[in-house]
N, C-alpha and C. Protein backbone atom coordinates (compact mmCIF):
# COMPACT_ATOMS: atom_id res chain seq x y z
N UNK A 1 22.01 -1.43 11.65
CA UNK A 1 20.57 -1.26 11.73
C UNK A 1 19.96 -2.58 12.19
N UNK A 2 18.95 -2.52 13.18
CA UNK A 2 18.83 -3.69 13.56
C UNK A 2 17.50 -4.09 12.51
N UNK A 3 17.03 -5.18 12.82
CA UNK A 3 16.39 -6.24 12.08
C UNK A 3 14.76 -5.77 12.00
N UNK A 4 14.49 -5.46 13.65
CA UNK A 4 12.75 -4.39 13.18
C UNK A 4 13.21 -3.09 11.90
N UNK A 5 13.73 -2.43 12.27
CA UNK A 5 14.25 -1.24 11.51
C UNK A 5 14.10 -1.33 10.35
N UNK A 6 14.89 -2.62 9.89
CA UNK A 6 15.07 -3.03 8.34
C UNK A 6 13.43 -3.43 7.68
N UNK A 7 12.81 -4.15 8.92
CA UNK A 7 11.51 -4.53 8.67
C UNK A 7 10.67 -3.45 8.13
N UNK A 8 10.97 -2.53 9.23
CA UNK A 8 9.57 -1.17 8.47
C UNK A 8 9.94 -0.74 7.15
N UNK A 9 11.51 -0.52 7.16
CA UNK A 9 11.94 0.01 5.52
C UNK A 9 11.38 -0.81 4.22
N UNK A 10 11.69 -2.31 5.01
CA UNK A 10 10.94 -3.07 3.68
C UNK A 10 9.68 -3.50 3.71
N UNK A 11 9.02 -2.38 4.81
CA UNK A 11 7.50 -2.67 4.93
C UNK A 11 6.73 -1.55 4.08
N UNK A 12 7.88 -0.26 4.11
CA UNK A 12 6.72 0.80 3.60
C UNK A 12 7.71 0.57 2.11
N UNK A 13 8.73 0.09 1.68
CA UNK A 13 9.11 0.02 0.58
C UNK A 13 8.18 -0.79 -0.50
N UNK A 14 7.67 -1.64 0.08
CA UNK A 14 6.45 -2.79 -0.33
C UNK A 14 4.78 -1.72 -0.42
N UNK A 15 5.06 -1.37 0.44
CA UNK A 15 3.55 -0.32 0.01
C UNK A 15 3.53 0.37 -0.62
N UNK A 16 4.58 0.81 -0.60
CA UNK A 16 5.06 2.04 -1.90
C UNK A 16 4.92 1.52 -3.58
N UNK A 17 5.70 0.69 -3.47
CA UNK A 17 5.90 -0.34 -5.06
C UNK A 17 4.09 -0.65 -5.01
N UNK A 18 3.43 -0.86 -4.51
CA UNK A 18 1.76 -1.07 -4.83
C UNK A 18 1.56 -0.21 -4.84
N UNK A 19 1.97 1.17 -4.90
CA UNK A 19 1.32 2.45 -5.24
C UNK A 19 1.79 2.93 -6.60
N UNK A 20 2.85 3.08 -6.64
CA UNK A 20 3.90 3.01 -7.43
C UNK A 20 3.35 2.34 -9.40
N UNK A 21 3.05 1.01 -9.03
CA UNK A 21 2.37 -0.03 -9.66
C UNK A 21 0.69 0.25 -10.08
N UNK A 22 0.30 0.15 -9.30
CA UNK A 22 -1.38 0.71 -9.36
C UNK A 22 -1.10 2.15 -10.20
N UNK A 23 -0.28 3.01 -10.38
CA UNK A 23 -0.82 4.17 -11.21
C UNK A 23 -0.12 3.90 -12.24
N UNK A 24 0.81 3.35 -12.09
CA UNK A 24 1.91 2.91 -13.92
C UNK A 24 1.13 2.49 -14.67
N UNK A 25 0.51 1.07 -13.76
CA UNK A 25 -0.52 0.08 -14.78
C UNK A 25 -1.50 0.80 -14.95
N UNK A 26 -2.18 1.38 -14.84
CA UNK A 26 -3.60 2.56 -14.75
C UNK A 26 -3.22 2.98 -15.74
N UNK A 27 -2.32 4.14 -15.67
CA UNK A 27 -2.46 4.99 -16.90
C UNK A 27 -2.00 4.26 -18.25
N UNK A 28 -1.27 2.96 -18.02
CA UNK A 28 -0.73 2.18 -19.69
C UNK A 28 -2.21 1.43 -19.82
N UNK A 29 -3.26 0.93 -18.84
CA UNK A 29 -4.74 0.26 -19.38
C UNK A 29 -5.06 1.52 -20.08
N UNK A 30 -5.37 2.69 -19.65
CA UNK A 30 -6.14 3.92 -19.93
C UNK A 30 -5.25 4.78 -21.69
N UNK A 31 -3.79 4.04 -21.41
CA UNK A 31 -3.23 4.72 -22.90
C UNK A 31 -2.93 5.80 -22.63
N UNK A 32 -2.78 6.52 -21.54
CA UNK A 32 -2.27 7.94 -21.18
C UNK A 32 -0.56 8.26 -21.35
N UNK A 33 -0.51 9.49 -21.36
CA UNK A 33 1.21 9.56 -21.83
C UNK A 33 1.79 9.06 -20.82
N UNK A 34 3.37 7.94 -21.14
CA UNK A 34 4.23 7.84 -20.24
C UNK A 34 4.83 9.21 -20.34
N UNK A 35 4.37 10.42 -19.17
CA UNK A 35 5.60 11.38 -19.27
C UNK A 35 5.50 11.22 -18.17
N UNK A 36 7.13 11.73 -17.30
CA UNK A 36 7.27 11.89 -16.00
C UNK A 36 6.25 12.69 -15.04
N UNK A 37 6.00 13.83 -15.37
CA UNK A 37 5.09 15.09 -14.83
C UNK A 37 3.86 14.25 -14.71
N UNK A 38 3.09 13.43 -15.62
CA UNK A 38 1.71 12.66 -15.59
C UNK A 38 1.56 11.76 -14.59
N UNK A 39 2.98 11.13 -14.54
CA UNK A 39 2.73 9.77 -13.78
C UNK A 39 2.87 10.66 -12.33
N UNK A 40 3.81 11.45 -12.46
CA UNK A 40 4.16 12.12 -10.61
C UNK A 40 2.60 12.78 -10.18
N UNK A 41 1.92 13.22 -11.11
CA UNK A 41 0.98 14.22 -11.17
C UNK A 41 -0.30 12.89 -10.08
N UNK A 42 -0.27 12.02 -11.20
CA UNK A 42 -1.49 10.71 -10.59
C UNK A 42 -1.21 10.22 -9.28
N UNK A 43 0.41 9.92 -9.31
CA UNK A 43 0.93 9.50 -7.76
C UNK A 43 0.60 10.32 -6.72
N UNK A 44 1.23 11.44 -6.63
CA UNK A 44 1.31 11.95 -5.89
C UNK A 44 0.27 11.84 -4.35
N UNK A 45 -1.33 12.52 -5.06
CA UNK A 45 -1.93 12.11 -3.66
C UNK A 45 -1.87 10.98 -3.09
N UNK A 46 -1.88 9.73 -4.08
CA UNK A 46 -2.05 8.53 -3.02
C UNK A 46 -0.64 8.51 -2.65
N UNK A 47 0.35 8.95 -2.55
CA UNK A 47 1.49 8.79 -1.97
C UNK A 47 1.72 9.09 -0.75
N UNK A 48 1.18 10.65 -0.95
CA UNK A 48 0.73 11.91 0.40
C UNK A 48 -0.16 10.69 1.38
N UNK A 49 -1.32 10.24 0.74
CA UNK A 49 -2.20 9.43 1.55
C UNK A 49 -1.41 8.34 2.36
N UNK A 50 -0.73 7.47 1.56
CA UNK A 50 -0.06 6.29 1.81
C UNK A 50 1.35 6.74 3.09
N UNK A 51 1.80 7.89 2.73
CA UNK A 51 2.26 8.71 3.96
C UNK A 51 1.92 9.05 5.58
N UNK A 52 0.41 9.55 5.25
CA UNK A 52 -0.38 9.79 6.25
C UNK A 52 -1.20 8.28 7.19
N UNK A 53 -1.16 7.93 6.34
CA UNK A 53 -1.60 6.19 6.60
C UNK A 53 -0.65 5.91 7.48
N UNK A 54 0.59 5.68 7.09
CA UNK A 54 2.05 5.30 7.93
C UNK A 54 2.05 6.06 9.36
N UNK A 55 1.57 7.18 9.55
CA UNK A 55 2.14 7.94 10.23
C UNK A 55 0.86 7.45 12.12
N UNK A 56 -0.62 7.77 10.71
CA UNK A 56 -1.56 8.09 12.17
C UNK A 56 -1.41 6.00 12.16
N UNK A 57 -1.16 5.36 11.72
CA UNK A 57 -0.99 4.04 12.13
C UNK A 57 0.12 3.50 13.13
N UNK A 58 1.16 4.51 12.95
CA UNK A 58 2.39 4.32 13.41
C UNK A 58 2.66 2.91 12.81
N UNK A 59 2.60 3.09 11.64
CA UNK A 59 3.21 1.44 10.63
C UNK A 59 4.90 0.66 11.07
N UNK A 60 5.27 1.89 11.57
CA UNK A 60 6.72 1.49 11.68
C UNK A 60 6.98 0.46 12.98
N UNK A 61 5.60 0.31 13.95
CA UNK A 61 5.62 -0.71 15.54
C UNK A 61 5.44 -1.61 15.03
N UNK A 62 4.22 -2.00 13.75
CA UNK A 62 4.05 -3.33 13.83
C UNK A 62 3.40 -3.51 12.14
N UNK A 63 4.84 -3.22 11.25
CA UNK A 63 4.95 -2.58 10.05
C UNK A 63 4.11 -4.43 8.95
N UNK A 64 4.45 -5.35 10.26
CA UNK A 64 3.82 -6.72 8.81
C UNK A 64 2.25 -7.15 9.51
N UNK A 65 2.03 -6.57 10.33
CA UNK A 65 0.76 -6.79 10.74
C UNK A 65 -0.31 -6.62 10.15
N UNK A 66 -1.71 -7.58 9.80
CA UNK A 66 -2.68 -7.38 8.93
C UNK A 66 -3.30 -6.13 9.20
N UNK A 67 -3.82 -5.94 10.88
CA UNK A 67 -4.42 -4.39 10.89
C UNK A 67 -3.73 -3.24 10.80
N UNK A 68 -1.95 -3.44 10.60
CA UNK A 68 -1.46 -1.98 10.55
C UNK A 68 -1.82 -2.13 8.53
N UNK A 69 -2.04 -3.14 8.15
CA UNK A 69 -2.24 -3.11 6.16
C UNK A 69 -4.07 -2.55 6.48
N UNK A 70 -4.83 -3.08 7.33
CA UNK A 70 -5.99 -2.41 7.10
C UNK A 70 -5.74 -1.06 6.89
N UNK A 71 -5.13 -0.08 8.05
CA UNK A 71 -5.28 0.90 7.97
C UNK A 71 -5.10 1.42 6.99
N UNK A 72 -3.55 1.14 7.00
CA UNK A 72 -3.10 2.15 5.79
C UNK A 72 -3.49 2.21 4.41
N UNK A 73 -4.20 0.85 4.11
CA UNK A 73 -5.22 0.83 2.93
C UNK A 73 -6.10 2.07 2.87
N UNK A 74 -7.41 1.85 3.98
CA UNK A 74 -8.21 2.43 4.07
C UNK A 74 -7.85 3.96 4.29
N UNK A 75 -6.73 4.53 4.64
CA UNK A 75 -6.31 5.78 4.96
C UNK A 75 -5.97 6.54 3.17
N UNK A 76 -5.32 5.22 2.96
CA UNK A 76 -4.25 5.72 1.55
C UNK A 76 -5.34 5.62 0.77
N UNK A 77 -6.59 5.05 0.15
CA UNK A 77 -7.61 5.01 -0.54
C UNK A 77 -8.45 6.13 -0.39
N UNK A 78 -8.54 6.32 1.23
CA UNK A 78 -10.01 7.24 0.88
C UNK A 78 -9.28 8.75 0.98
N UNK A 79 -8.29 8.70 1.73
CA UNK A 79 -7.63 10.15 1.37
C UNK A 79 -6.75 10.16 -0.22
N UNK A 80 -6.88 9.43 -0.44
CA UNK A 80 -6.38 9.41 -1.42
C UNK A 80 -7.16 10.02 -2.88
N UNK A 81 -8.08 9.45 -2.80
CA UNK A 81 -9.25 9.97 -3.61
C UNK A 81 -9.83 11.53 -3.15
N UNK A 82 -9.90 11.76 -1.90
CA UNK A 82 -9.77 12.98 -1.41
C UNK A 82 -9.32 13.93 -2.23
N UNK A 83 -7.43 13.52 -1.89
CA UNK A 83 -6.74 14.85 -2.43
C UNK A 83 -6.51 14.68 -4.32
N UNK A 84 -6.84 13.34 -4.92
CA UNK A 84 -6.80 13.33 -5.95
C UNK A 84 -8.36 14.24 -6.66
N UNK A 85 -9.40 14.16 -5.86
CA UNK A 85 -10.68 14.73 -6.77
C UNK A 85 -10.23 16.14 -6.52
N UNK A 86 -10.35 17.10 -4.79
CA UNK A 86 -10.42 18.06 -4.43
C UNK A 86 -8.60 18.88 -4.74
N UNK A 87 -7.65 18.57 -4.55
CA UNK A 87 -6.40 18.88 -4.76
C UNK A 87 -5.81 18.86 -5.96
N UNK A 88 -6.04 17.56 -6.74
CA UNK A 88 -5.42 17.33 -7.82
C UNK A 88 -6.33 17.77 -8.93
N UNK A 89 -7.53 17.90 -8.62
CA UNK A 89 -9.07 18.20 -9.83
C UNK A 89 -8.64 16.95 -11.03
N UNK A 90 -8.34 15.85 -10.46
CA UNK A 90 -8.47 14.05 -10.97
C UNK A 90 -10.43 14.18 -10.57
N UNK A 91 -9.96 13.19 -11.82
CA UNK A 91 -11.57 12.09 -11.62
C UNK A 91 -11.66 11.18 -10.29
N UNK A 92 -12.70 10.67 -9.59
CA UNK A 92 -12.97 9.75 -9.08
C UNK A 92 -14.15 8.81 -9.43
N UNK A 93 -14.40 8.13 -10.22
CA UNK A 93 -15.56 7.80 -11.04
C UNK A 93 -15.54 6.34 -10.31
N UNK A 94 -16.52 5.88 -9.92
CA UNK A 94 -17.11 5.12 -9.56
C UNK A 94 -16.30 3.47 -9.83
N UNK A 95 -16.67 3.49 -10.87
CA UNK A 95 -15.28 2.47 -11.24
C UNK A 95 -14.00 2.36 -11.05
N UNK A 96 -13.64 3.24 -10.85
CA UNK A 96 -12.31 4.06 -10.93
C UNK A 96 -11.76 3.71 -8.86
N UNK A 97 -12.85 3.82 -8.29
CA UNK A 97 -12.69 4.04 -6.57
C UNK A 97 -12.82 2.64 -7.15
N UNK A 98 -13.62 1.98 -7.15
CA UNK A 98 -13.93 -0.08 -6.82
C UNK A 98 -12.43 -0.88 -7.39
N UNK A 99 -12.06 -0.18 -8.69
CA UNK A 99 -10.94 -1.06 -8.90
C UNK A 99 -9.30 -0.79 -8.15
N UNK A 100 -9.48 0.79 -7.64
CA UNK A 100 -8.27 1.15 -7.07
C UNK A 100 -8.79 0.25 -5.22
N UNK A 101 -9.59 0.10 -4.79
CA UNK A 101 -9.97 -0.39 -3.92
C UNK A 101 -9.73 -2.03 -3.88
N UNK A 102 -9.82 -2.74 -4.82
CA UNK A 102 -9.64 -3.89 -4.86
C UNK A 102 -8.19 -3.83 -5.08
N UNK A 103 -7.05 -3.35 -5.96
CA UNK A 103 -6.16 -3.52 -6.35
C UNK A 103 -4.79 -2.97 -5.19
N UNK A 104 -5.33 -2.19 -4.81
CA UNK A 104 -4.38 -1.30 -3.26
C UNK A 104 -5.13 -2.49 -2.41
N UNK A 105 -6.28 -2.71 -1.57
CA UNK A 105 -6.63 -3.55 -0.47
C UNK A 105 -5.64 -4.79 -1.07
N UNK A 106 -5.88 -5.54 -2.02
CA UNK A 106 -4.86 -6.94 -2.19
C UNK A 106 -3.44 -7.01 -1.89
N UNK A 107 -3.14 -5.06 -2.59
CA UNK A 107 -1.54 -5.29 -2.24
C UNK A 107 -1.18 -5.27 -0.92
N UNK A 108 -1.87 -4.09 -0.33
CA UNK A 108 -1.12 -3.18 0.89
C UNK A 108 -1.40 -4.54 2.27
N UNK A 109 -2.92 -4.98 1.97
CA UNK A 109 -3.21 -6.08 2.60
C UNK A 109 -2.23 -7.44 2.98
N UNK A 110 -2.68 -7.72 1.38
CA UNK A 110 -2.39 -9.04 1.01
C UNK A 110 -0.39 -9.13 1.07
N UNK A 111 -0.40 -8.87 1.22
CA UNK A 111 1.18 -9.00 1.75
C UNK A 111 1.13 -9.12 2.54
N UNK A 112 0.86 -8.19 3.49
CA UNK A 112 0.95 -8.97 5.18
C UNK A 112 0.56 -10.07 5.39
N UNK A 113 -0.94 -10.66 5.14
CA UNK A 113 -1.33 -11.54 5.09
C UNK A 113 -0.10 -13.07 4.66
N UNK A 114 0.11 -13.00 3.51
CA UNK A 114 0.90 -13.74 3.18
C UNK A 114 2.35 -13.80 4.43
N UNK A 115 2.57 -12.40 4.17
CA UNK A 115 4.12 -12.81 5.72
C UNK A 115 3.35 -13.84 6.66
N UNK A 116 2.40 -13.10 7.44
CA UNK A 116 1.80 -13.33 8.72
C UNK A 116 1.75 -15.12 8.39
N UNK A 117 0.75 -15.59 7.30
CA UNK A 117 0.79 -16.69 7.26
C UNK A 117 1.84 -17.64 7.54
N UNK A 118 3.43 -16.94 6.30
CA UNK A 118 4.44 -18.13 6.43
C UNK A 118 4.62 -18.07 7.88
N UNK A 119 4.83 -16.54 8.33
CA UNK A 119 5.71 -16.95 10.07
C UNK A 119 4.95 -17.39 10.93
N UNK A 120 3.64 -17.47 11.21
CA UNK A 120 3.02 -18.45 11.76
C UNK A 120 3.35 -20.23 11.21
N UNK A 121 3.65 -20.62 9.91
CA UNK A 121 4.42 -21.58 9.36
C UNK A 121 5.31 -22.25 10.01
N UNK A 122 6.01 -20.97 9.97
CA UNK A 122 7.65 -21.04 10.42
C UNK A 122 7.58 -21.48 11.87
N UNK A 123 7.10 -20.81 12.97
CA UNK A 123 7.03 -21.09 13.73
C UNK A 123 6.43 -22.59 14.36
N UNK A 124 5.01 -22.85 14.02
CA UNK A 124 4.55 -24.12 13.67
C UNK A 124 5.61 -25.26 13.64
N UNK A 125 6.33 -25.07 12.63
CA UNK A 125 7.36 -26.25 12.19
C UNK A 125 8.38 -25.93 13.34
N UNK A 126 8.65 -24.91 13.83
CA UNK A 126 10.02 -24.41 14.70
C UNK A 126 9.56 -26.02 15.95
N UNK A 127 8.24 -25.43 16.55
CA UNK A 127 7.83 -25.61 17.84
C UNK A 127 7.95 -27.16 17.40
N UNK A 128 7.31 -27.68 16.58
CA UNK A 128 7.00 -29.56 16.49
C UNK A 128 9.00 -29.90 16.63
N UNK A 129 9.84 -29.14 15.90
CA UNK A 129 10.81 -29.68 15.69
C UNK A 129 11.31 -29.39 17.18
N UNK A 130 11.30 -28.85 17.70
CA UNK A 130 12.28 -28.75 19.46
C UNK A 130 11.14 -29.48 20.14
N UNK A 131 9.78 -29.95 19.84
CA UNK A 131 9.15 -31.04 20.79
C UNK A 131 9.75 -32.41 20.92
């Protein structure tokens, strides 16, 4: 498998674990049952979303890029809440959208961000050292 390849796997594997994460920690703040069925039940749409995100982004061309993390934020959030109010008959309460909004934008984002930074780094130091 070559080296982009591996990239997207551990690009949407990383978006996933912030989805993954965002509903574990949710329902243990909220005190809700750890049962399997609950947690799959909460996941699920933003998963579907975080899916659909990948797809109309085509995440897999340019899987560490900050605007392919815009999208799929903004895809996986607002469809997300979508199929969680209308599909799942979940809450979307006001609070509830601002903190899943801050906490998905940092991850799905803020990772790229951080790559993008070091390998611009990396590179930086590459170029001074062969000058």
């Amino acid at each position: 498998m070559s080296l982009p390849a591996r990239r997207w796997i551990w690009a949407f594997a990383a978006d996933l674990a912030i989805i993954v994460i965002f509903i574990v920690f949710g329902r243990r703040t909220h005190e809700q049952p750890e049962t399997l069925s609950g947690t799959l039940g909460a996941l699920a749409p933003f998963m579907a979303a975080l899916g659909v995100g990948w797809l109309s982004a085509r995440a897999w061309r340019h899987p560490t890029r900050i605007d392919t993390g815009l999208w799929v934020w903004v895809t996986t959030l607002g469809l997300g809440m979508l199929l969680r109010s209308q599909v799942a008959g979940q809450g979307t309460a006001t609070t509830f959208v601002l903190v899943a909004a801050g906490f998905t934008g940092a991850g799905l984002v803020g990772w790229r961000f951080v790559w993008t930074e070091i390998h611009r780094t990396r590179t930086r130091i590459a170029a001074r050292a062969e000058a």
